[in-house]
Protein backbone atom coordinates (compact mmCIF):
# COMPACT_ATOMS: atom_id res chain seq x y z
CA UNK A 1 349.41 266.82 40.30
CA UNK A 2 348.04 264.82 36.81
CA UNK A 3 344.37 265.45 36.67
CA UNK A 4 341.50 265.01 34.42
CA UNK A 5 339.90 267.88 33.29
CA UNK A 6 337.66 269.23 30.53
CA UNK A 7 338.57 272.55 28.18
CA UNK A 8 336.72 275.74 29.02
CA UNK A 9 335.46 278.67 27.02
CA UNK A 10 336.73 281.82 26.40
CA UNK A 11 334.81 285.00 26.04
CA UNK A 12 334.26 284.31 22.31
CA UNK A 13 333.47 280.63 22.75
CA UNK A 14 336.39 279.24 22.00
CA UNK A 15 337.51 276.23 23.66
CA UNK A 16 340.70 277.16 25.58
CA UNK A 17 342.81 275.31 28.19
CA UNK A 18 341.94 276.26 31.99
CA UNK A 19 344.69 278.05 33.44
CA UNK A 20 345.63 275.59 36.27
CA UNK A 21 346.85 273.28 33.77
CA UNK A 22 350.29 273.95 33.01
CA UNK A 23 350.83 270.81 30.65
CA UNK A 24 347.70 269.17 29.21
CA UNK A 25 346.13 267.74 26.30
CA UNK A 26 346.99 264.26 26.58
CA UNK A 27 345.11 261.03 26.56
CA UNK A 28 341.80 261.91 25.51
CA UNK A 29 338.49 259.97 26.25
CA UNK A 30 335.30 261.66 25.44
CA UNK A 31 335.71 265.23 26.08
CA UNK A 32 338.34 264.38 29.34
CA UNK A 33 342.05 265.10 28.84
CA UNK A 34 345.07 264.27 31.01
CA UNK A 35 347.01 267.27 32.02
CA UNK A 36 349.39 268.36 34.64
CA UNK A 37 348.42 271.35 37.16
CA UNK A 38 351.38 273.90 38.68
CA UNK A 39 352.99 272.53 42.00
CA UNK A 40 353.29 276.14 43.22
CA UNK A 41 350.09 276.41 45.44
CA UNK A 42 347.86 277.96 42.80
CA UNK A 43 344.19 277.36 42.46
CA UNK A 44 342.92 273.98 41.42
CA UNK A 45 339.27 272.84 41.66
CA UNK A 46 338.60 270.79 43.92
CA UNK A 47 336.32 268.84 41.82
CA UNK A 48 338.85 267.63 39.51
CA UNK A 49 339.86 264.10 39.12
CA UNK A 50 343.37 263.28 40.32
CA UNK A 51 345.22 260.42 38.72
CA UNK A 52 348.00 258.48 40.28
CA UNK A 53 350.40 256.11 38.51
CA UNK A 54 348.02 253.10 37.90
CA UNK A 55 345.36 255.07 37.16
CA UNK A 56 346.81 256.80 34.11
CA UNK A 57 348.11 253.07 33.43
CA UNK A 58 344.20 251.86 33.47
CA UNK A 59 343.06 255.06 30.74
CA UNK A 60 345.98 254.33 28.81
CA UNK A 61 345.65 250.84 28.46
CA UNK A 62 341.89 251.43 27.53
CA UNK A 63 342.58 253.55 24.73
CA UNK A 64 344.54 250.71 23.05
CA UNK A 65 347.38 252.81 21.53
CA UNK A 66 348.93 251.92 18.41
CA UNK A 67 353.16 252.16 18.18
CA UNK A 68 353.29 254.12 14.78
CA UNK A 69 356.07 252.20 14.27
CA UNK A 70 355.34 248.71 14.15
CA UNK A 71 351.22 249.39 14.16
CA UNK A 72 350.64 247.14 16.93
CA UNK A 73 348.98 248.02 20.33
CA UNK A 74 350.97 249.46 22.94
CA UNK A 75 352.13 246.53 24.86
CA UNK A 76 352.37 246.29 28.92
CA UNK A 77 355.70 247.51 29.16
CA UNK A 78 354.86 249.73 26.18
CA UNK A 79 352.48 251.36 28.76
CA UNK A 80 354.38 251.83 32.07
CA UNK A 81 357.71 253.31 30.21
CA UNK A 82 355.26 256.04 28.46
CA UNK A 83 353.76 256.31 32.00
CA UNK A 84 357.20 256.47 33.67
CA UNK A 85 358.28 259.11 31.03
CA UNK A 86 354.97 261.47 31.23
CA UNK A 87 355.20 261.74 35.03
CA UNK A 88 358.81 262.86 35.27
């Protein structure tokens, strides 16, 4: 399940990443990340945001990437193949 979620603190106050993300960090806005939970039944809040497919299409687009190689903005198709790739 992709997710939005925000980082939590440890005993010392450190921001850490919850522990029913299994993948995360990714598309930041604000103090939300993108991040992947574990498929195996383990406990995820139910408060969380759930992303599908155009969802993470819609926060990606608004963050108006830029390709590090030509320094343009992420185009469309730009967009759905880094989609495509991120939920396999």
């Amino acid at each position: 399940m992709i997710v939005e979620y925000k980082m939590h603190r440890n005993i010392n106050g450190e921001k850490i990443t919850p522990s029913f993300i299994k993948d995360g960090g990714y598309f930041m806005i604000g103090d939300k990340l993108v991040g992947k939970t574990y498929g195996d039944g383990s406990y995820v809040p139910s408060t969380l945001v759930t992303l599908d497919e155009s969802a993470l299409v819609a926060r990606i687009t608004s963050l108006n990437l830029i390709d590090p190689k030509t320094d343009e903005e992420l185009d469309a198709d730009e967009i759905q193949n880094l989609v495509t790739s991120f939920l396999e």
